[in-house]
PDB file of N, CA and C in Angstrom:
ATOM      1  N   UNK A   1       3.872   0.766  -2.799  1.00  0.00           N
ATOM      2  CA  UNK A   1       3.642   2.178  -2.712  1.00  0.00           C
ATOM      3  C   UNK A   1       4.887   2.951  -3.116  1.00  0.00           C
ATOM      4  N   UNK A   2       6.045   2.305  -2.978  1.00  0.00           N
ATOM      5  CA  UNK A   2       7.106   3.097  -3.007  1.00  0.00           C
ATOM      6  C   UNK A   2       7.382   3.272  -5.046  1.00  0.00           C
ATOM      7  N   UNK A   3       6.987   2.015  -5.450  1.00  0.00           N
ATOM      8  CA  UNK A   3       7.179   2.186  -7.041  1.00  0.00           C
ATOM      9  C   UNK A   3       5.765   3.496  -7.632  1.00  0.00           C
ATOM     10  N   UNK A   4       4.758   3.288  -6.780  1.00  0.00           N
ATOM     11  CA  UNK A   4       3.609   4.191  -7.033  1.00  0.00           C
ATOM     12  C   UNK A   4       4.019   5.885  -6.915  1.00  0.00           C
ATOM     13  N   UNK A   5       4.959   6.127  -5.819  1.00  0.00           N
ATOM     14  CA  UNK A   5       5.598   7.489  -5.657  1.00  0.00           C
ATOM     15  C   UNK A   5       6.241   8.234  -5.954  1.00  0.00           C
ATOM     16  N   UNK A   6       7.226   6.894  -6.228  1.00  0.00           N
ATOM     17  CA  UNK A   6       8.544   7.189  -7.167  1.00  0.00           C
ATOM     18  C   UNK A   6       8.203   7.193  -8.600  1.00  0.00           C
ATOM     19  N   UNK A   7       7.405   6.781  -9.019  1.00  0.00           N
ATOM     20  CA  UNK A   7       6.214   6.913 -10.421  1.00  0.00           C
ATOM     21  C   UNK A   7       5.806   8.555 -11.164  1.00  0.00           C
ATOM     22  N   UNK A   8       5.382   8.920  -9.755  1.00  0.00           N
ATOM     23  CA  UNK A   8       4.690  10.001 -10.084  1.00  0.00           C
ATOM     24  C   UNK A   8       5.634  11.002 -10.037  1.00  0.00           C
ATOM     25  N   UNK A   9       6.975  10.925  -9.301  1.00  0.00           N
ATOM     26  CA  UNK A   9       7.901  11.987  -8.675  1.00  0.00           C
ATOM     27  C   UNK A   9       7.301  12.907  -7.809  1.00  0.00           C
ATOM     28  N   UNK A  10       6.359  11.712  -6.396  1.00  0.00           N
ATOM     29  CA  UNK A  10       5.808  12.949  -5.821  1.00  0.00           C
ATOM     30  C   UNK A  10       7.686  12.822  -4.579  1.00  0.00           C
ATOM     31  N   UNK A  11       7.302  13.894  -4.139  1.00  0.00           N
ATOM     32  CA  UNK A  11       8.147  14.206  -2.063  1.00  0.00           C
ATOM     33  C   UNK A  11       7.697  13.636  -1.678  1.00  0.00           C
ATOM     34  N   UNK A  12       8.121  13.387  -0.732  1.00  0.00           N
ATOM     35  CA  UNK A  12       7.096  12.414   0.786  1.00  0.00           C
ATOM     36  C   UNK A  12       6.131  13.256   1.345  1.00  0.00           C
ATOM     37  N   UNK A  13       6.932  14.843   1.158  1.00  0.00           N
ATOM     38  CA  UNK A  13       5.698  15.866   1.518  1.00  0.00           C
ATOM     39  C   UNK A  13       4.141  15.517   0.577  1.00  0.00           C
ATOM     40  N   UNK A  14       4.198  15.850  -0.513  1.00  0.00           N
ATOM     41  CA  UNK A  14       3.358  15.967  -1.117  1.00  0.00           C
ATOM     42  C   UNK A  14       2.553  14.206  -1.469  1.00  0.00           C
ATOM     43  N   UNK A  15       3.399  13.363  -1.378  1.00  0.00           N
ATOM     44  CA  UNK A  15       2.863  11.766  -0.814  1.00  0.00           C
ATOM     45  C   UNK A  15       2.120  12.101   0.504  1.00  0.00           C
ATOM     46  N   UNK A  16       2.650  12.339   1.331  1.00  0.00           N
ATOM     47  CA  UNK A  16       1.980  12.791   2.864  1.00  0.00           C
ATOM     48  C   UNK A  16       0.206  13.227   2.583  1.00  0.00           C
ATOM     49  N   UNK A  17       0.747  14.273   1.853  1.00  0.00           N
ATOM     50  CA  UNK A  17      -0.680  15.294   1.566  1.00  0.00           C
ATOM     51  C   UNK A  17      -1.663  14.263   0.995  1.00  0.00           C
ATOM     52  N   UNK A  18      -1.219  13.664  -0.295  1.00  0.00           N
ATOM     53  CA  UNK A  18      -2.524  13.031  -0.862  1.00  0.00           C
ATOM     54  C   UNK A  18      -3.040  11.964   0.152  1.00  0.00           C
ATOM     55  N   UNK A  19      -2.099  11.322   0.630  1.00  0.00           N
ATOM     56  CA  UNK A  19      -2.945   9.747   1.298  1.00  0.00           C
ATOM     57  C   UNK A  19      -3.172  10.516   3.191  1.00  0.00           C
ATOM     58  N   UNK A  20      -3.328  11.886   3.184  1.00  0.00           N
ATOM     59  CA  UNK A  20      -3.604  11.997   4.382  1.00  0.00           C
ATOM     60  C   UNK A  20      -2.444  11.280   6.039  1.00  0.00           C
ATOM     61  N   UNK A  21      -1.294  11.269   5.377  1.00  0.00           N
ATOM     62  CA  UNK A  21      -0.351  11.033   6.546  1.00  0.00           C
ATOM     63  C   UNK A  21       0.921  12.378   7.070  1.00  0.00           C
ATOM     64  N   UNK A  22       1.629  12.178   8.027  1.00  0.00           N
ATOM     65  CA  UNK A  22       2.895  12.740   7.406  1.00  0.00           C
ATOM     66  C   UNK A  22       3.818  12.453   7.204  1.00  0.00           C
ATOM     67  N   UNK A  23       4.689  13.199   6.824  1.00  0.00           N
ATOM     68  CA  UNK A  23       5.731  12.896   6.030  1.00  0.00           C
ATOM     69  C   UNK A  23       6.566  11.757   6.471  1.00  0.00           C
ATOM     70  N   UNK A  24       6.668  11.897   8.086  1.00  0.00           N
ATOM     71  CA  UNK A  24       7.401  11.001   8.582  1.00  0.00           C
ATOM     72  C   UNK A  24       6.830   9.415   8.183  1.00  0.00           C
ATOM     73  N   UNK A  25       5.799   9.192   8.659  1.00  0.00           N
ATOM     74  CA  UNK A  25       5.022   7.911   8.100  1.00  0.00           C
ATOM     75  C   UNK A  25       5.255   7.907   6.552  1.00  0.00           C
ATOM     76  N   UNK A  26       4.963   8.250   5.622  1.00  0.00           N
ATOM     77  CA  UNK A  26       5.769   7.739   4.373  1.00  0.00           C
ATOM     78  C   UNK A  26       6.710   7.777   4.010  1.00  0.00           C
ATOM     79  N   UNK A  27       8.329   8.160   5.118  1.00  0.00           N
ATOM     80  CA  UNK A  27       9.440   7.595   4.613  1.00  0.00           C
ATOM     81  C   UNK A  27       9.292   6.320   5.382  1.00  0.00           C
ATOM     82  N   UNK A  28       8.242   6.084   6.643  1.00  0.00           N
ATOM     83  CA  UNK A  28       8.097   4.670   7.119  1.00  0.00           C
ATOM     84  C   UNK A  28       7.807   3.416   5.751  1.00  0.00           C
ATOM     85  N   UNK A  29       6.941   4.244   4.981  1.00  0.00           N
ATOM     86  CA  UNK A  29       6.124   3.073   4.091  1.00  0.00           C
ATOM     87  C   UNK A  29       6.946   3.150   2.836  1.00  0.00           C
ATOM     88  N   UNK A  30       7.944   3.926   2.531  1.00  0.00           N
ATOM     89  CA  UNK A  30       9.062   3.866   1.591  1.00  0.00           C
ATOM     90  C   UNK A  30      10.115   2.524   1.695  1.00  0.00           C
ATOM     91  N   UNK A  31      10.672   2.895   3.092  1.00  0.00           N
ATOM     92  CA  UNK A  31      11.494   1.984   3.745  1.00  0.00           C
ATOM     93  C   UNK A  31      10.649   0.507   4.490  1.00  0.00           C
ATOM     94  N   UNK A  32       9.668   0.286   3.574  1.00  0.00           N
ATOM     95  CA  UNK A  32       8.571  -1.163   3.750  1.00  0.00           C
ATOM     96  C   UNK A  32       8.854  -1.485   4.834  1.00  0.00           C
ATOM     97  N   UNK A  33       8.264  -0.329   5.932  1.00  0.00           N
ATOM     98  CA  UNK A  33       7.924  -0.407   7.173  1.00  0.00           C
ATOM     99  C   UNK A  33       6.250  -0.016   7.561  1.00  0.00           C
ATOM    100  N   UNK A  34       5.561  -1.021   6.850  1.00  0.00           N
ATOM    101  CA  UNK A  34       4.292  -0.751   7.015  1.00  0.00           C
ATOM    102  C   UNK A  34       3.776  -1.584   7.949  1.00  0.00           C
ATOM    103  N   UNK A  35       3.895  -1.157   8.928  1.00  0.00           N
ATOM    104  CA  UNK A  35       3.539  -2.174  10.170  1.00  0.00           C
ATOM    105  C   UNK A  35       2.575  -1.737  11.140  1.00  0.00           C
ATOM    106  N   UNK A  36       2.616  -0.432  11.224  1.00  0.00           N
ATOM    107  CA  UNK A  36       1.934   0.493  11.624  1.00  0.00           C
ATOM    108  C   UNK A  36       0.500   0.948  11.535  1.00  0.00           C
ATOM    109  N   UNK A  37       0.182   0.488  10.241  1.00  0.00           N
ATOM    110  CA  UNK A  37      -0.589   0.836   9.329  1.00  0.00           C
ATOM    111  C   UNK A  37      -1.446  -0.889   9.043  1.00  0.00           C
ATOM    112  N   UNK A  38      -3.105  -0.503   9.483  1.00  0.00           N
ATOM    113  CA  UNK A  38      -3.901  -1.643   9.173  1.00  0.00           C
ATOM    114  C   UNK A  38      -3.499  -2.051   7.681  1.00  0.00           C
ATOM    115  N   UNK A  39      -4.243  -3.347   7.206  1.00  0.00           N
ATOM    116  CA  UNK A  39      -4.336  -3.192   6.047  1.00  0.00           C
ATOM    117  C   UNK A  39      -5.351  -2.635   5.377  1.00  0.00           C
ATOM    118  N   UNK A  40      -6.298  -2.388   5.481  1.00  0.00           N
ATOM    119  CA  UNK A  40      -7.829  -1.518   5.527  1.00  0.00           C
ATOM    120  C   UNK A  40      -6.923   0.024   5.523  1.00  0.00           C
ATOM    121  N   UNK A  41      -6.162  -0.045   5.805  1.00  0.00           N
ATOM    122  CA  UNK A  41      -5.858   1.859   5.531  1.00  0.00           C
ATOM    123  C   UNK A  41      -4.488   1.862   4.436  1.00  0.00           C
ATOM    124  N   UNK A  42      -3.721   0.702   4.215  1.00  0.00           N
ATOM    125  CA  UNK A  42      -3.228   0.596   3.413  1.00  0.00           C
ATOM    126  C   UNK A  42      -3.494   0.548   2.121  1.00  0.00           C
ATOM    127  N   UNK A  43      -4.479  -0.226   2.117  1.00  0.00           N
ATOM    128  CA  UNK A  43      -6.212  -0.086   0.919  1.00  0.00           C
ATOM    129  C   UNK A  43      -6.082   1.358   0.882  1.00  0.00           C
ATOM    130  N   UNK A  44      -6.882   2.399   1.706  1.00  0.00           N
ATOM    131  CA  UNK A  44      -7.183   3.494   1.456  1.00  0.00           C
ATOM    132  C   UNK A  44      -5.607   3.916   0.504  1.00  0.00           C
ATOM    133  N   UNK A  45      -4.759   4.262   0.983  1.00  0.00           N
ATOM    134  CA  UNK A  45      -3.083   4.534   0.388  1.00  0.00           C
ATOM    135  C   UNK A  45      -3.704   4.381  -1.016  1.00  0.00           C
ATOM    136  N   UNK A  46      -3.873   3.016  -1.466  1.00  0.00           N
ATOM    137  CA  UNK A  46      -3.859   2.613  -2.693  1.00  0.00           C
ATOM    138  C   UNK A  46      -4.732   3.355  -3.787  1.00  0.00           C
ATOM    139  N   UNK A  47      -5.990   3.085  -3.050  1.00  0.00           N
ATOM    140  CA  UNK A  47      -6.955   4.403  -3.666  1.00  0.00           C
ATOM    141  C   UNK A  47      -6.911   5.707  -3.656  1.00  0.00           C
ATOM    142  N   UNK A  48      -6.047   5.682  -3.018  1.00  0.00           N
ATOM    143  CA  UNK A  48      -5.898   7.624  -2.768  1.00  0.00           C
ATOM    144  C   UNK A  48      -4.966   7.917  -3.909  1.00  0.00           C
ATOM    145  N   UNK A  49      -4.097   6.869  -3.887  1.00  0.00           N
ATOM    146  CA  UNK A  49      -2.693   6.562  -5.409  1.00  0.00           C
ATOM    147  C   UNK A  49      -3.415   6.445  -6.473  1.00  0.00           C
ATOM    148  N   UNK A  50      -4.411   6.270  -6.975  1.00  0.00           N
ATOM    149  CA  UNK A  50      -5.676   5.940  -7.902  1.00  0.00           C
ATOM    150  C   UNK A  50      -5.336   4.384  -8.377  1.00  0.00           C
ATOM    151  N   UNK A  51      -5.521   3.330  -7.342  1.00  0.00           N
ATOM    152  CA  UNK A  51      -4.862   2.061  -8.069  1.00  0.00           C
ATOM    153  C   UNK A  51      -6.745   1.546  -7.097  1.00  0.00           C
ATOM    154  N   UNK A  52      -7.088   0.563  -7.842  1.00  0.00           N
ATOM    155  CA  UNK A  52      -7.801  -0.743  -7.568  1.00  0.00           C
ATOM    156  C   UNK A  52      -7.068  -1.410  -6.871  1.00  0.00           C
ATOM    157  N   UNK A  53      -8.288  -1.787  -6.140  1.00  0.00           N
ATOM    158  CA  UNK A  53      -7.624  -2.813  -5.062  1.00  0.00           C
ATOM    159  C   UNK A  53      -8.895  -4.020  -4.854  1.00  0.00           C
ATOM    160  N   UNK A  54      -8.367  -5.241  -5.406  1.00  0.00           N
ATOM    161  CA  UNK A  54      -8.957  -6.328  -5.626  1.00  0.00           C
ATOM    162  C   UNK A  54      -8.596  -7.171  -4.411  1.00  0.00           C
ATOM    163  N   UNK A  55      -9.464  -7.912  -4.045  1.00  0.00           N
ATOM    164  CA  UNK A  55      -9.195  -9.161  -3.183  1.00  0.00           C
ATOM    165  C   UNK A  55     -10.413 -10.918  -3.583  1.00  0.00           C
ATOM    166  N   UNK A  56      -9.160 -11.655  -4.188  1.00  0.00           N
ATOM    167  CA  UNK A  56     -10.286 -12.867  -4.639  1.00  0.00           C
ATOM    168  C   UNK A  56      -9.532 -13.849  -3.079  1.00  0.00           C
ATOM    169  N   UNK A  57     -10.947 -14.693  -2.873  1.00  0.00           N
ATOM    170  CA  UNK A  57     -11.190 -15.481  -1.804  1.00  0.00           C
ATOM    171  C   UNK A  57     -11.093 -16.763  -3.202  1.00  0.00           C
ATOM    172  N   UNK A  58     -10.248 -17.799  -2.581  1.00  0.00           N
ATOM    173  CA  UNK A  58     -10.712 -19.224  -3.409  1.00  0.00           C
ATOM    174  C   UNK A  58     -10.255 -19.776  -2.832  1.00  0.00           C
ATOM    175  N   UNK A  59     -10.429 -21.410  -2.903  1.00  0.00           N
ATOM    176  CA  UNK A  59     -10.399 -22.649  -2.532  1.00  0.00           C
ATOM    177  C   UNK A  59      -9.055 -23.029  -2.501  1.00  0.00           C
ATOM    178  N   UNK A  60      -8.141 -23.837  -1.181  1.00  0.00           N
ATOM    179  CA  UNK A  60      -6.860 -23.829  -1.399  1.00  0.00           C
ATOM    180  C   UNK A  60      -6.434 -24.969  -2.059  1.00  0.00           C
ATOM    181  N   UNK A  61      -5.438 -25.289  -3.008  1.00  0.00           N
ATOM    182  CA  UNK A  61      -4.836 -26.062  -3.843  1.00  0.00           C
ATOM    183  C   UNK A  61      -3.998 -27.099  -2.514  1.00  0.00           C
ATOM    184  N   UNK A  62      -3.645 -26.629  -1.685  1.00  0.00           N
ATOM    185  CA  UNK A  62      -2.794 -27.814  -0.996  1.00  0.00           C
ATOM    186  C   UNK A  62      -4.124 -27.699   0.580  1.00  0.00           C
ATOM    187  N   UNK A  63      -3.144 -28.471   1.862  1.00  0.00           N
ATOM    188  CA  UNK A  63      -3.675 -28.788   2.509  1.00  0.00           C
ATOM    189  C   UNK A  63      -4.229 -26.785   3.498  1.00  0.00           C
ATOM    190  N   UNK A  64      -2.676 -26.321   3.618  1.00  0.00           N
ATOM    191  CA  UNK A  64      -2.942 -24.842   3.650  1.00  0.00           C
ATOM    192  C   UNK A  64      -3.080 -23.971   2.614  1.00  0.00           C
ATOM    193  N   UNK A  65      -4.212 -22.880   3.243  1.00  0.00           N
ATOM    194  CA  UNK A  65      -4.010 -21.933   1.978  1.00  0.00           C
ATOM    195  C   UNK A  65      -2.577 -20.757   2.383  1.00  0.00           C
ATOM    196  N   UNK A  66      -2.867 -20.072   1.126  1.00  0.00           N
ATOM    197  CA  UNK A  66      -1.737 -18.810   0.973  1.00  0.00           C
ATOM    198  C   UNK A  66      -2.055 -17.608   0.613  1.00  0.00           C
ATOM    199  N   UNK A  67      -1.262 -16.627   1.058  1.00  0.00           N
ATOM    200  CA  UNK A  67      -1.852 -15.154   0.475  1.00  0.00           C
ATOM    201  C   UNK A  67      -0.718 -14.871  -0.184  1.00  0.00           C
ATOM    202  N   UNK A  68      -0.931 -14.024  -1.735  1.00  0.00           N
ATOM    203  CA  UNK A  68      -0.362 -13.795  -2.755  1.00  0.00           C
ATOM    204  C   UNK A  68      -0.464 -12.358  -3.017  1.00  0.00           C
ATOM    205  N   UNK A  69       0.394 -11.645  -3.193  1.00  0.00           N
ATOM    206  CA  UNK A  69       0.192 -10.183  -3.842  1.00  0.00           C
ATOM    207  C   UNK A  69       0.068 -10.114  -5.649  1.00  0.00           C
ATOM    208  N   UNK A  70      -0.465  -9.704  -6.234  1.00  0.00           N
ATOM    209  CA  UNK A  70      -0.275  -9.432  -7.700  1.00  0.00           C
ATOM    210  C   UNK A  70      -0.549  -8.191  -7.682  1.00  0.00           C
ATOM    211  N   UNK A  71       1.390  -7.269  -8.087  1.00  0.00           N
ATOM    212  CA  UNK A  71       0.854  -5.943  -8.370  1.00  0.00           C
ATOM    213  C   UNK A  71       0.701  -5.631 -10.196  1.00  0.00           C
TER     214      UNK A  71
END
């Protein structure tokens, strides 16, 4: 989120405004302190940023599986 903000040259104010938080909470999610925050509303963030948000389920290659980000 923070490359998505810093992208657009929004403020944290005006970051605040679009994804519905305030300001204070997105210098939280600047400083990748998203802890706070489900991931189901972190989703929302993303879409509100106008980004897709994909999730593939597959079969694990070793004995555990893993979760992977691809931005």
């Amino acid at each position: 989120m923070y490359r998505l903000i810093k992208g657009r040259g929004l403020t944290q104010a005006e970051a605040g405004k679009i994804l519905g938080i305030k300001q204070s909470h997105v210098s939280a999610l600047m400083r990748n302190r998203s802890g706070a925050f489900s991931v189901e509303r972190l989703m929302d963030f993303l879409t509100a940023l106008e980004q897709d948000v994909e999730i593939t389920v597959k079969p694990a290659r070793k004995e555990h599986g893993e979760v992977s980000v691809v931005a």
